[in-house]
PDB file of N, CA and C in Angstrom:
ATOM      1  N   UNK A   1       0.312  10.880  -7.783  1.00  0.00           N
ATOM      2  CA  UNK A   1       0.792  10.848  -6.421  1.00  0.00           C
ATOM      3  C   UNK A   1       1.800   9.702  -6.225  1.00  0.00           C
ATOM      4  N   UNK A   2       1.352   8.410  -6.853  1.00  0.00           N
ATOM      5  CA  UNK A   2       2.539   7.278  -6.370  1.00  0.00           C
ATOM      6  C   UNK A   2       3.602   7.752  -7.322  1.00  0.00           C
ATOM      7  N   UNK A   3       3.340   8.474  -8.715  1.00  0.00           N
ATOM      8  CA  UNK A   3       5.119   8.819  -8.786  1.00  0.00           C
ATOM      9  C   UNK A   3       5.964   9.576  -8.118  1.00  0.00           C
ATOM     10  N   UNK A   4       5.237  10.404  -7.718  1.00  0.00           N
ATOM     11  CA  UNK A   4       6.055  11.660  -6.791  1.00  0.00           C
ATOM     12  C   UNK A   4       6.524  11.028  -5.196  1.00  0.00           C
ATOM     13  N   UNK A   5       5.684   9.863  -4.970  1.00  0.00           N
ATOM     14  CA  UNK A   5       5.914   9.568  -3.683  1.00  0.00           C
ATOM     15  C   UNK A   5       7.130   8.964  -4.115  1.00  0.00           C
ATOM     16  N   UNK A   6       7.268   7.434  -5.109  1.00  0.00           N
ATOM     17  CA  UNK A   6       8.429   6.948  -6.044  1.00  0.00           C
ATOM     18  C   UNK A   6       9.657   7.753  -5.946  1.00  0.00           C
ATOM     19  N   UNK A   7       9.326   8.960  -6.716  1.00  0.00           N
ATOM     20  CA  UNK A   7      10.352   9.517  -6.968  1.00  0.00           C
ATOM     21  C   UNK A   7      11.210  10.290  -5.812  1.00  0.00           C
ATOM     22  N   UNK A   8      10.417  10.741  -4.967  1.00  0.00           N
ATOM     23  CA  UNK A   8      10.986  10.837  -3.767  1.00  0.00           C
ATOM     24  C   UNK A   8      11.813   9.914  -2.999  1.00  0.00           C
ATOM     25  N   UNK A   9      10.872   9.157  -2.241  1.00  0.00           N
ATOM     26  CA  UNK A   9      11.621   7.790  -1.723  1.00  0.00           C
ATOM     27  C   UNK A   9      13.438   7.131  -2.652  1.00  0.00           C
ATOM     28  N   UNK A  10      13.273   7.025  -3.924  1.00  0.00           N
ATOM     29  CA  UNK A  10      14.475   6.908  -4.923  1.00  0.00           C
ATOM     30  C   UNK A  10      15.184   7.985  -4.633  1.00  0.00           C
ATOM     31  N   UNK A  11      15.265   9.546  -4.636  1.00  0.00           N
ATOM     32  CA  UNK A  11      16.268  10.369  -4.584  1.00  0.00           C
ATOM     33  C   UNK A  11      16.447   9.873  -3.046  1.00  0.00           C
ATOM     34  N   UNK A  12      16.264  10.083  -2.425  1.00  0.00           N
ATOM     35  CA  UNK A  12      16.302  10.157  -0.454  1.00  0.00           C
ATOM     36  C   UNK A  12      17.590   8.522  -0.878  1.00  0.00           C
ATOM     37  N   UNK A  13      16.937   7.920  -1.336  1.00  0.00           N
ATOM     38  CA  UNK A  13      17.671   6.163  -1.189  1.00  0.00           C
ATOM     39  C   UNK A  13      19.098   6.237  -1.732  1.00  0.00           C
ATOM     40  N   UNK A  14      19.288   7.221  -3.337  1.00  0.00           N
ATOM     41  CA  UNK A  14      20.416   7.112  -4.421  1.00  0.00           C
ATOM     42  C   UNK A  14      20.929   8.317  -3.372  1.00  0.00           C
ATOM     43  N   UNK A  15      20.567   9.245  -2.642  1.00  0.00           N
ATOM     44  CA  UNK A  15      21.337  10.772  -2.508  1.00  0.00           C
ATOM     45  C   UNK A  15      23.008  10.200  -1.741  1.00  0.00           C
ATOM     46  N   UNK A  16      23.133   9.259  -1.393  1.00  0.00           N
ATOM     47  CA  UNK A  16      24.408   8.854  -0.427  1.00  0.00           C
ATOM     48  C   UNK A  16      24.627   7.685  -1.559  1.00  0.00           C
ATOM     49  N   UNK A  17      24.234   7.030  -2.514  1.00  0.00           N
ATOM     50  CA  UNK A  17      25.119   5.544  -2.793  1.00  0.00           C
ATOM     51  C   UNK A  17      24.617   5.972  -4.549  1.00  0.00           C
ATOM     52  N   UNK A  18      25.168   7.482  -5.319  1.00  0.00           N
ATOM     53  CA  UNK A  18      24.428   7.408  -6.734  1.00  0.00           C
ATOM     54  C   UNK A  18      25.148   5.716  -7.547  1.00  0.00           C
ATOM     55  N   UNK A  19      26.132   5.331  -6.969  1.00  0.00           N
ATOM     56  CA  UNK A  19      26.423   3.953  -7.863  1.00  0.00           C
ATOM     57  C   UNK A  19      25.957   2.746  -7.530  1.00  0.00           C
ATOM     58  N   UNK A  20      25.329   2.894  -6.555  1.00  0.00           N
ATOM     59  CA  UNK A  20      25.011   1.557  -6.124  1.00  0.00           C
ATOM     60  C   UNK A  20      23.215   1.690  -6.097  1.00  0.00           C
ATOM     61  N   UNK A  21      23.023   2.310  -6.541  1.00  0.00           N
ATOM     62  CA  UNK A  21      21.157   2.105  -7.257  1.00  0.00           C
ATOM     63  C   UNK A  21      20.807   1.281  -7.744  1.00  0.00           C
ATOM     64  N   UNK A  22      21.063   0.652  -8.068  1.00  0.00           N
ATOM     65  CA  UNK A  22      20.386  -0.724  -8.407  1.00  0.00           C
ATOM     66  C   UNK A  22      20.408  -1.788  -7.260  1.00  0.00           C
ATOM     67  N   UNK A  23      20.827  -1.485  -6.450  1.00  0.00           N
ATOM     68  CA  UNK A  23      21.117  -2.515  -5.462  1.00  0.00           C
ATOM     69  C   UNK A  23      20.102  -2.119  -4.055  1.00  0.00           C
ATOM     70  N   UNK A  24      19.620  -0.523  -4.452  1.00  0.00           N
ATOM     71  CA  UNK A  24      18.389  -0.163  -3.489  1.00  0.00           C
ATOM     72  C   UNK A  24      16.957  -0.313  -3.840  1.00  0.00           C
ATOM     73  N   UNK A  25      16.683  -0.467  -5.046  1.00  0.00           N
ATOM     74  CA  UNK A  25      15.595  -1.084  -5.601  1.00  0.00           C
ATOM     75  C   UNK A  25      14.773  -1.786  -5.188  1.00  0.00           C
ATOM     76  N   UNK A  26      15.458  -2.887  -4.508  1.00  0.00           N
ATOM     77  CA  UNK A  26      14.041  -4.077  -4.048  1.00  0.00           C
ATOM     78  C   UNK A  26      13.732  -3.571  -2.726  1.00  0.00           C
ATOM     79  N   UNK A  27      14.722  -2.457  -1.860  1.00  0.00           N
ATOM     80  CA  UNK A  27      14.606  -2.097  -0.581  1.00  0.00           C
ATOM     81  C   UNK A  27      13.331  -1.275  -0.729  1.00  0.00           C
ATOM     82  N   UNK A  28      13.703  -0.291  -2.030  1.00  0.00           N
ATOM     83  CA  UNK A  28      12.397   0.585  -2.306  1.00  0.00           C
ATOM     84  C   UNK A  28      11.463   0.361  -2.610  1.00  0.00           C
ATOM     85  N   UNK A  29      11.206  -1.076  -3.756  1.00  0.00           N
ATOM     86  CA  UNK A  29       9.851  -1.494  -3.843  1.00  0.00           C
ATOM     87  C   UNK A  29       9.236  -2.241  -2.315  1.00  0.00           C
ATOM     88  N   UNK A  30      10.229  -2.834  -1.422  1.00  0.00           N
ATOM     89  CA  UNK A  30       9.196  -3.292  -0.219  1.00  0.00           C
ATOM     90  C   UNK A  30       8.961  -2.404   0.664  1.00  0.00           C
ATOM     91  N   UNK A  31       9.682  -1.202   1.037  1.00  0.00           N
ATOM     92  CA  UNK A  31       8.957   0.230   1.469  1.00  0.00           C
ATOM     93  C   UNK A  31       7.738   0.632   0.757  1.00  0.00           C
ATOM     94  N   UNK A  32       7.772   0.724  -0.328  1.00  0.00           N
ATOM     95  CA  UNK A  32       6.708   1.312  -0.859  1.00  0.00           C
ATOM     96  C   UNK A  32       5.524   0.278  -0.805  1.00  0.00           C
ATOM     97  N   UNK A  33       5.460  -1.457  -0.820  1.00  0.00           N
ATOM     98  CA  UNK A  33       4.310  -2.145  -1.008  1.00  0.00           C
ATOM     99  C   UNK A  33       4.037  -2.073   0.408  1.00  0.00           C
ATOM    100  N   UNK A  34       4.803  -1.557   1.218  1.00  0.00           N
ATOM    101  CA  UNK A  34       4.625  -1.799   2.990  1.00  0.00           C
ATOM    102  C   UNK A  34       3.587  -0.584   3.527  1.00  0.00           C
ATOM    103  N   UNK A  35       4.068   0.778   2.876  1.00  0.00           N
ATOM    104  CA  UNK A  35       3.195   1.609   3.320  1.00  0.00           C
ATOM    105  C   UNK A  35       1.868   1.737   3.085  1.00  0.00           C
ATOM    106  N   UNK A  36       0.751   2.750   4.137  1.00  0.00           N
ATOM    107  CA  UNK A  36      -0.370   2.584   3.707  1.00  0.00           C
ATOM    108  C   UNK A  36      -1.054   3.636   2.591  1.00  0.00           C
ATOM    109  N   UNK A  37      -2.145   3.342   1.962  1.00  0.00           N
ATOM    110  CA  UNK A  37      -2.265   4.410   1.241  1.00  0.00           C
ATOM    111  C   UNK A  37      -3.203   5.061   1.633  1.00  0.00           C
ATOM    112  N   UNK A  38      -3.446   6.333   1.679  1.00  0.00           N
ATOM    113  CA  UNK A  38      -4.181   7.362   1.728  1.00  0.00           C
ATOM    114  C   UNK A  38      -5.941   7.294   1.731  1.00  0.00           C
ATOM    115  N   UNK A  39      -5.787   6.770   0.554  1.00  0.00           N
ATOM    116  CA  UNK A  39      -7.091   6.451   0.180  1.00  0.00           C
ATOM    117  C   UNK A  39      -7.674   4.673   0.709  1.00  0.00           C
ATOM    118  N   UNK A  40      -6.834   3.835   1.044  1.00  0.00           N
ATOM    119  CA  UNK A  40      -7.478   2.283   1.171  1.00  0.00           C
ATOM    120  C   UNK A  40      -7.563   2.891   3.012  1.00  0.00           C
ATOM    121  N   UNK A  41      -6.442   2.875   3.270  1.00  0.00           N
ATOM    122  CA  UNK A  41      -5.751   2.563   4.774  1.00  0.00           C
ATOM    123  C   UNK A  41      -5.443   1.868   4.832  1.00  0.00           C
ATOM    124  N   UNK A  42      -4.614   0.888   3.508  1.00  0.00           N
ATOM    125  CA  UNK A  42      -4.248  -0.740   3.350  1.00  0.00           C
ATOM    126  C   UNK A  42      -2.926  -0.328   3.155  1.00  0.00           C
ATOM    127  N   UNK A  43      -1.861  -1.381   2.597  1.00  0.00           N
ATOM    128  CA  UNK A  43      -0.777  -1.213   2.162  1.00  0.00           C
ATOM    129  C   UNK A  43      -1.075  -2.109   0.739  1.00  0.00           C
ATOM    130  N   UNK A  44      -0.611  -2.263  -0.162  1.00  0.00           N
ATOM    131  CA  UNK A  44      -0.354  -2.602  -1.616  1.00  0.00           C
ATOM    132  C   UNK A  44      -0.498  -4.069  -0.765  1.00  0.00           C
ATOM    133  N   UNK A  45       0.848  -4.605  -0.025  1.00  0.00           N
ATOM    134  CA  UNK A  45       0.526  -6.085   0.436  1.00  0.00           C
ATOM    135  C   UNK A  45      -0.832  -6.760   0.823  1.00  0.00           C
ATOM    136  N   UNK A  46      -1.471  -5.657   1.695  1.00  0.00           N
ATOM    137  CA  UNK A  46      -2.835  -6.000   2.970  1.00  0.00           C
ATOM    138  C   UNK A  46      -3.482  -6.447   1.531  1.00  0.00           C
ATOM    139  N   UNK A  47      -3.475  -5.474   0.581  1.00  0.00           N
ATOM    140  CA  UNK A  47      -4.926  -5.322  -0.601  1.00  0.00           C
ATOM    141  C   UNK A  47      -4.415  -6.881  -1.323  1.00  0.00           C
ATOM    142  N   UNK A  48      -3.376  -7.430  -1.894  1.00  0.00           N
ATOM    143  CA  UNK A  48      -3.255  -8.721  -2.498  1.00  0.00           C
ATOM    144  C   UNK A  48      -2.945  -9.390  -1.308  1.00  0.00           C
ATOM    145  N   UNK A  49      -2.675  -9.227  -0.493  1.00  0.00           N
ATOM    146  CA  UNK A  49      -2.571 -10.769   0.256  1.00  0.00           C
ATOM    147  C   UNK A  49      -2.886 -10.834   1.229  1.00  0.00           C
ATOM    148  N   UNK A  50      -3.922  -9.812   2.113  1.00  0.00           N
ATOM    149  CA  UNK A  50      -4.279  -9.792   3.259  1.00  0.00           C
ATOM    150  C   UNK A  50      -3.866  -9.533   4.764  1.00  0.00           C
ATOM    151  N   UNK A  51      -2.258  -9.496   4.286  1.00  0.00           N
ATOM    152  CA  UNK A  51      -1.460  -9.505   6.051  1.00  0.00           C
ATOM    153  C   UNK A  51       0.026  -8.499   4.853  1.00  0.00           C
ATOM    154  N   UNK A  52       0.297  -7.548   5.782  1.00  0.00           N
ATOM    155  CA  UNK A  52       1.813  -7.388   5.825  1.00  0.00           C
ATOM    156  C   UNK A  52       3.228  -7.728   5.584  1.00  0.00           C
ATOM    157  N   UNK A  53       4.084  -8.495   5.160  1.00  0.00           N
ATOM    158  CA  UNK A  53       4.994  -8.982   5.146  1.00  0.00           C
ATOM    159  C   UNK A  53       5.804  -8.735   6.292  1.00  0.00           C
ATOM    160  N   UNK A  54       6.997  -9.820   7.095  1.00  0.00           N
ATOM    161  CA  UNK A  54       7.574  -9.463   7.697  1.00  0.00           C
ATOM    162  C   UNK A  54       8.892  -8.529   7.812  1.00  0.00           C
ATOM    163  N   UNK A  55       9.159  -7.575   8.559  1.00  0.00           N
ATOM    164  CA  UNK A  55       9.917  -7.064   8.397  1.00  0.00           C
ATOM    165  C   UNK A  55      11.341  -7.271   9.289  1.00  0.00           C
ATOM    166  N   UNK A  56      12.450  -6.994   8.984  1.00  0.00           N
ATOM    167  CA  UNK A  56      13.576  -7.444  10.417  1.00  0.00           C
ATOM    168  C   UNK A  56      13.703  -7.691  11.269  1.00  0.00           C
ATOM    169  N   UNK A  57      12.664  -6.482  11.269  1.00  0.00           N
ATOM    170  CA  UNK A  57      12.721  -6.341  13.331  1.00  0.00           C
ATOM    171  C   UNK A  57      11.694  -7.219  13.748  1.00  0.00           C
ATOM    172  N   UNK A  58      10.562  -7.940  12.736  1.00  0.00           N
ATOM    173  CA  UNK A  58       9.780  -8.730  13.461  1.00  0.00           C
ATOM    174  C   UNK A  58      10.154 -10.174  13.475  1.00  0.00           C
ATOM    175  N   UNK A  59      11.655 -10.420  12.878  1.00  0.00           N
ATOM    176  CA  UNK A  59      11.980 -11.772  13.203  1.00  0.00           C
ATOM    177  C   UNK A  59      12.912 -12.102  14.370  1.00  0.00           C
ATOM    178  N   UNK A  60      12.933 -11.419  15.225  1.00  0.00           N
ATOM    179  CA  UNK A  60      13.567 -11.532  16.571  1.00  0.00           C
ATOM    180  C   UNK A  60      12.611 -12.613  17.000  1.00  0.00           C
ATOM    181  N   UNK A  61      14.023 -13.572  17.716  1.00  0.00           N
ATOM    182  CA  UNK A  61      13.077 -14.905  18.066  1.00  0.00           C
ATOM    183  C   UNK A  61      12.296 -14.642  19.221  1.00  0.00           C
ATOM    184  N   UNK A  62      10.778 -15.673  18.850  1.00  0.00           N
ATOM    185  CA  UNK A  62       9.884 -15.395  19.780  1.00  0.00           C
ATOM    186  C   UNK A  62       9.878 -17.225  20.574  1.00  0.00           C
ATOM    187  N   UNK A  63       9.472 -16.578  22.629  1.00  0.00           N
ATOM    188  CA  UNK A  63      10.025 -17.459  23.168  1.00  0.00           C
ATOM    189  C   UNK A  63       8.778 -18.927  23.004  1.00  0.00           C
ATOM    190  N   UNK A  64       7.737 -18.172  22.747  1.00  0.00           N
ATOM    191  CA  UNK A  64       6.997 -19.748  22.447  1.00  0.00           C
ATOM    192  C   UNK A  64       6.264 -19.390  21.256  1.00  0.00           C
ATOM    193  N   UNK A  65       6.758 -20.311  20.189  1.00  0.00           N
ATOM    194  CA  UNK A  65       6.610 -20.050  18.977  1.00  0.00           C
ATOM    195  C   UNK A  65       5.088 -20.487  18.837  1.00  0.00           C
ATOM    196  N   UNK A  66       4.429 -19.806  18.193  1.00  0.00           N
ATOM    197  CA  UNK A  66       3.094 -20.332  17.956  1.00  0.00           C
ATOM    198  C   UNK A  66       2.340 -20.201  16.104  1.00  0.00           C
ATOM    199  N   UNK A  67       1.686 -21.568  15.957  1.00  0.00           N
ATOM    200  CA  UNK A  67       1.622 -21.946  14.878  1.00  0.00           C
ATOM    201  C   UNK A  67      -0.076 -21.345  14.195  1.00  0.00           C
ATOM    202  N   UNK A  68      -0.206 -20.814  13.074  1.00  0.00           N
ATOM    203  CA  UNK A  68      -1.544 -20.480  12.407  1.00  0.00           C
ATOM    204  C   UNK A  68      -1.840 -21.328  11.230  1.00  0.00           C
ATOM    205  N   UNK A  69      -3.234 -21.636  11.924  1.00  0.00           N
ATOM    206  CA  UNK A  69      -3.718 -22.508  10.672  1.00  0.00           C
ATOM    207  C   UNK A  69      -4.918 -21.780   9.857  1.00  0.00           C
ATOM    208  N   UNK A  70      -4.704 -22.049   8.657  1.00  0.00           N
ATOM    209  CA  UNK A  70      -6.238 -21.119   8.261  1.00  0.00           C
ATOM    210  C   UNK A  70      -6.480 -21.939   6.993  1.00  0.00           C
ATOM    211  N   UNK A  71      -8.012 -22.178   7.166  1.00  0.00           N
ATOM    212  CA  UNK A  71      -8.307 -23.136   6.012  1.00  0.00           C
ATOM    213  C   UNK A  71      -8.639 -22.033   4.717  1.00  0.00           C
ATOM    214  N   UNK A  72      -8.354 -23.356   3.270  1.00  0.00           N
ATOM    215  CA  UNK A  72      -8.517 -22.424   2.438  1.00  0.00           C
ATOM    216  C   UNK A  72      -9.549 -21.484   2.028  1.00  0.00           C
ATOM    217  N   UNK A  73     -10.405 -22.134   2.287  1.00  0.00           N
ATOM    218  CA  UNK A  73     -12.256 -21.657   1.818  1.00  0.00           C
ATOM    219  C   UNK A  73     -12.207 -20.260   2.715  1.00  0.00           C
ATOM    220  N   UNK A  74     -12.229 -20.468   4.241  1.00  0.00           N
ATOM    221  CA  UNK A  74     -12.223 -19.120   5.054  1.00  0.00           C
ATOM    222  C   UNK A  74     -10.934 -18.004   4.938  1.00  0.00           C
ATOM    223  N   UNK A  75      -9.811 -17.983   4.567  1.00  0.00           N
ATOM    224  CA  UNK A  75      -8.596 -17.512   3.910  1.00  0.00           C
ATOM    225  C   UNK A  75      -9.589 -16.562   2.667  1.00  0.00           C
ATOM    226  N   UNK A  76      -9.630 -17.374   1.740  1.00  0.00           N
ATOM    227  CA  UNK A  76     -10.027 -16.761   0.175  1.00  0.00           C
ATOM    228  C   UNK A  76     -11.704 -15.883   0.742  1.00  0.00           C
ATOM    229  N   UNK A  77     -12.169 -16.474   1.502  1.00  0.00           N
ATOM    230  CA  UNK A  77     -13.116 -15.079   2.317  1.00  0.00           C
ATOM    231  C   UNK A  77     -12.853 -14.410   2.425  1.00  0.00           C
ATOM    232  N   UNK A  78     -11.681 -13.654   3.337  1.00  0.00           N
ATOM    233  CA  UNK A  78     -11.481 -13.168   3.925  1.00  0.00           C
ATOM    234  C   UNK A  78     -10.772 -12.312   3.290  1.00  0.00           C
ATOM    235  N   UNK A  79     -10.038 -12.192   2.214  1.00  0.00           N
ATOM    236  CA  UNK A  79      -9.675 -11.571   1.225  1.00  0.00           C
ATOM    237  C   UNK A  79     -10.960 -11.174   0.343  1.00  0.00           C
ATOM    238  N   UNK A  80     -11.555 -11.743  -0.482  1.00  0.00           N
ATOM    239  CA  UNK A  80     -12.820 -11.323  -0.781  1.00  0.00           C
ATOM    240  C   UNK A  80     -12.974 -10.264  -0.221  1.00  0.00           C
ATOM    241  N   UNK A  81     -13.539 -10.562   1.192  1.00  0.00           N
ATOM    242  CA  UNK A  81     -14.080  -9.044   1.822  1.00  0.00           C
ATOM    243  C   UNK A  81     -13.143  -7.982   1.916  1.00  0.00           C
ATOM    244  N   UNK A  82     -11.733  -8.320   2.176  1.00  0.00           N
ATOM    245  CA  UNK A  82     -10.672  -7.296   1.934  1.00  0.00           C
ATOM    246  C   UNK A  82     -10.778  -6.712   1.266  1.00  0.00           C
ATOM    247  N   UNK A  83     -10.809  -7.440  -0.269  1.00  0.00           N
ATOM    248  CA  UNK A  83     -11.003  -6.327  -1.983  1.00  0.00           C
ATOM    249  C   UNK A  83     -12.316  -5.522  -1.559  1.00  0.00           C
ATOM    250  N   UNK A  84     -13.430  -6.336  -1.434  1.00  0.00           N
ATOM    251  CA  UNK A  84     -14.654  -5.367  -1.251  1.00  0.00           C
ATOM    252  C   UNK A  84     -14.692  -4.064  -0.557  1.00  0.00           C
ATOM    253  N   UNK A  85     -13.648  -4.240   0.653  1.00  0.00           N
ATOM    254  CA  UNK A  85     -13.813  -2.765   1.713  1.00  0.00           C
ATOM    255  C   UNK A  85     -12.313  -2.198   0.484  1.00  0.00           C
ATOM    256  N   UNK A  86     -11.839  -2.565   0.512  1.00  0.00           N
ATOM    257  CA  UNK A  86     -10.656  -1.643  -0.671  1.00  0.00           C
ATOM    258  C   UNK A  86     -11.243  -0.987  -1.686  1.00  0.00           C
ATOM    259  N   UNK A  87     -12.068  -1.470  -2.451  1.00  0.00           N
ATOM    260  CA  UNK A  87     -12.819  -0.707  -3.434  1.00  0.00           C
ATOM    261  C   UNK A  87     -13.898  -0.247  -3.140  1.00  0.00           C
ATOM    262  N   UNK A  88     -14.449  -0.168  -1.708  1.00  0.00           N
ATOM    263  CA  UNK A  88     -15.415   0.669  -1.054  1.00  0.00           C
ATOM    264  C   UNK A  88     -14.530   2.009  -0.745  1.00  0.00           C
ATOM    265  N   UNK A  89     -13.572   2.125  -0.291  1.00  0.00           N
ATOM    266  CA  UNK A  89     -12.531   2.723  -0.258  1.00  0.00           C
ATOM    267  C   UNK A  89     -12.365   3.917  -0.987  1.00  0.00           C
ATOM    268  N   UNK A  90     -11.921   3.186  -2.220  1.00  0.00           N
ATOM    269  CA  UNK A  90     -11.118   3.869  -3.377  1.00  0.00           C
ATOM    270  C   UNK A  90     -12.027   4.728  -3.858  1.00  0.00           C
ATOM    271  N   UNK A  91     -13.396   3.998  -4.124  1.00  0.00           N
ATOM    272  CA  UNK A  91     -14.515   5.140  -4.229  1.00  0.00           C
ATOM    273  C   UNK A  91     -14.757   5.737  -3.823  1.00  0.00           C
ATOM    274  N   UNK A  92     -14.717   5.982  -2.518  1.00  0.00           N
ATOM    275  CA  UNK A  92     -15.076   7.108  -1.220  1.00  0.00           C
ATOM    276  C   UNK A  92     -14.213   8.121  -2.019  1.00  0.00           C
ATOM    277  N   UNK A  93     -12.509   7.508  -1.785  1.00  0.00           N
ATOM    278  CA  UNK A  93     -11.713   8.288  -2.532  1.00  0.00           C
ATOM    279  C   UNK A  93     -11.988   9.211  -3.028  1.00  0.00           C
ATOM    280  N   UNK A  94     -12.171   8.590  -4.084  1.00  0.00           N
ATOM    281  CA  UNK A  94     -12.882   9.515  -6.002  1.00  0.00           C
ATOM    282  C   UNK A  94     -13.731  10.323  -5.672  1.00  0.00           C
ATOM    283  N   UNK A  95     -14.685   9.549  -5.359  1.00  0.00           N
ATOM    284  CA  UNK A  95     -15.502  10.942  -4.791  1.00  0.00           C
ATOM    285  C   UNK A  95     -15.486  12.253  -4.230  1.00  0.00           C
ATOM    286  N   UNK A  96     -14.863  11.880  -2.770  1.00  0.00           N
ATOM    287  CA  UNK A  96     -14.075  12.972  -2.430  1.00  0.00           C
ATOM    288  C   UNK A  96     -13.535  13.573  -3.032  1.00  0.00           C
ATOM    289  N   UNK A  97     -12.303  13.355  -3.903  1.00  0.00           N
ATOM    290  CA  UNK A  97     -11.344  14.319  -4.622  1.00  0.00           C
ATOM    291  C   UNK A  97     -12.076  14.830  -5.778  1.00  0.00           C
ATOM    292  N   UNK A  98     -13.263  14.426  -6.293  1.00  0.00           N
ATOM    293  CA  UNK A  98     -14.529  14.397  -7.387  1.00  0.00           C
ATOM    294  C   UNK A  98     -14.899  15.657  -6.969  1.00  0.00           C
ATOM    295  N   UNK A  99     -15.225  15.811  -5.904  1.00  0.00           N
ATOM    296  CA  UNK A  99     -15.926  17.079  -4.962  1.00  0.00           C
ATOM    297  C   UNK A  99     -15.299  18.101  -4.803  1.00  0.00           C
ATOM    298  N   UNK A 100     -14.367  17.746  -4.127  1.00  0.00           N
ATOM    299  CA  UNK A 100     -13.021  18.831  -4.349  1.00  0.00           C
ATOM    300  C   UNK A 100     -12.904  19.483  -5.292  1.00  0.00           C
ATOM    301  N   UNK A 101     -12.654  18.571  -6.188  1.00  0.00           N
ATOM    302  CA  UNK A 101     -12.220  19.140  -7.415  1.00  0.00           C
ATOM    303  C   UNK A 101     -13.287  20.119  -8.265  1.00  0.00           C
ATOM    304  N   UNK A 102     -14.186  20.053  -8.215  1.00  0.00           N
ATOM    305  CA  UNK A 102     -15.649  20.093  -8.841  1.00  0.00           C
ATOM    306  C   UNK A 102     -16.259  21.540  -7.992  1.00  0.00           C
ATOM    307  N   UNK A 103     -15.500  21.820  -6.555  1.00  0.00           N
ATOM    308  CA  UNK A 103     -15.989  22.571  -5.984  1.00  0.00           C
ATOM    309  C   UNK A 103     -16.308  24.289  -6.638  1.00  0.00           C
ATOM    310  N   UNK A 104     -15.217  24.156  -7.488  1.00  0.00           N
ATOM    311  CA  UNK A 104     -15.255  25.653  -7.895  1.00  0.00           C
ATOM    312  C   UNK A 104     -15.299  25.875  -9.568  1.00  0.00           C
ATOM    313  N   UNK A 105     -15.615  24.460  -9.912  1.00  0.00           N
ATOM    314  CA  UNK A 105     -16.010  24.752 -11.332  1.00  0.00           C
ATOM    315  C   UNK A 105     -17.454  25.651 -11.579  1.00  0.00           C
ATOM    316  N   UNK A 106     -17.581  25.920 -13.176  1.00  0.00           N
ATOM    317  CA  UNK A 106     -18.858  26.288 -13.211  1.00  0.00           C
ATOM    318  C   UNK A 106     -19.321  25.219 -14.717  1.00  0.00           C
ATOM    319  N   UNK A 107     -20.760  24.964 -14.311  1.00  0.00           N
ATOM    320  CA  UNK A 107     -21.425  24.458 -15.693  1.00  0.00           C
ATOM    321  C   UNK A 107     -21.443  24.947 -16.766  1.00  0.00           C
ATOM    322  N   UNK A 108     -20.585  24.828 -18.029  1.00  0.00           N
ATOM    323  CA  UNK A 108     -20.672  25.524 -18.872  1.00  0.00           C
ATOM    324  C   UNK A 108     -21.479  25.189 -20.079  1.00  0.00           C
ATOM    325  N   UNK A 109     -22.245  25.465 -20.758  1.00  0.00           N
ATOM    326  CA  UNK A 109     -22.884  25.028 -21.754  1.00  0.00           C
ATOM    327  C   UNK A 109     -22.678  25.776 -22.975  1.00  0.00           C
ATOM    328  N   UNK A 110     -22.242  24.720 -24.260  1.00  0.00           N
ATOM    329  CA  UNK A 110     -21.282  24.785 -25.365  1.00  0.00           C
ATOM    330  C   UNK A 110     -23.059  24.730 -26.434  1.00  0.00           C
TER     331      UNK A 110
END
C-alpha cells in the first residue's frame, strides 16, 4: 500500500515538471510523513515524534506568541504511550486484514 500510495503521489508531483523531479522529492517525502495512516490514525511524524510538523500556513504570525515547556522525563512518557497505542493499532490492523483475508479460505490438510 505505501508504494502505490508513493507511487502515486510522485506521478501527480513529476506529471507537470518531468525535469525538475528531483527538486519535488523532499515536498513528497513531507506529504507523505504528514499524512495519516489507515491503520495507526497517526502520521509517520505523530508515531516518532509525537506532534506534527509545521506546515506554511501554520506560520502566519500569531498575535500573542505563547511559549511550551515540557520536561524531559514527562515528554519521553508521553511518547512511550504514543508507540504503545501505535502498536496497539497496527495489531488491530493485522488482525483485521488477518480476518479478511482468512474469510474465505478453507483448511487444507496435506
Amino acid at each position: 500500500m505505501t508504494n502505490r500510495t508513493l507511487g502515486t503521489l510522485l506521478r501527480v508531483l513529476v506529471k507537470k515538471s518531468v525535469k525538475g523531479w528531483d527538486e519535488l522529492l523532499p515536498h513528497a517525502e513531507f506529504a507523505f510523513n504528514r499524512a495519516l495512516s489507515k491503520a495507526t490514525s497517526l502520521s509517520p511524524f505523530q508515531v516518532v515524534y509525537g506532534y506534527n510538523p509545521r506546515t506554511p500556513l501554520d506560520l502566519v504570525p500569531i498575535p500573542n506568541p505563547t511559549k511550551f515547556s515540557w520536561e524531559a522525563e514527562k515528554r519521553a512518557k508521553e511518547i512511550q504511550e504514543l508507540h504503545t497505542k501505535v502498536k496497539e493499532r497496527i495489531e488491530k490492523s493485522n488482525e483485521q486484514a488477518k480476518q479478511h483475508a482468512n474469510k474465505h479460505r478453507k483448511d487444507a490438510q496435506f
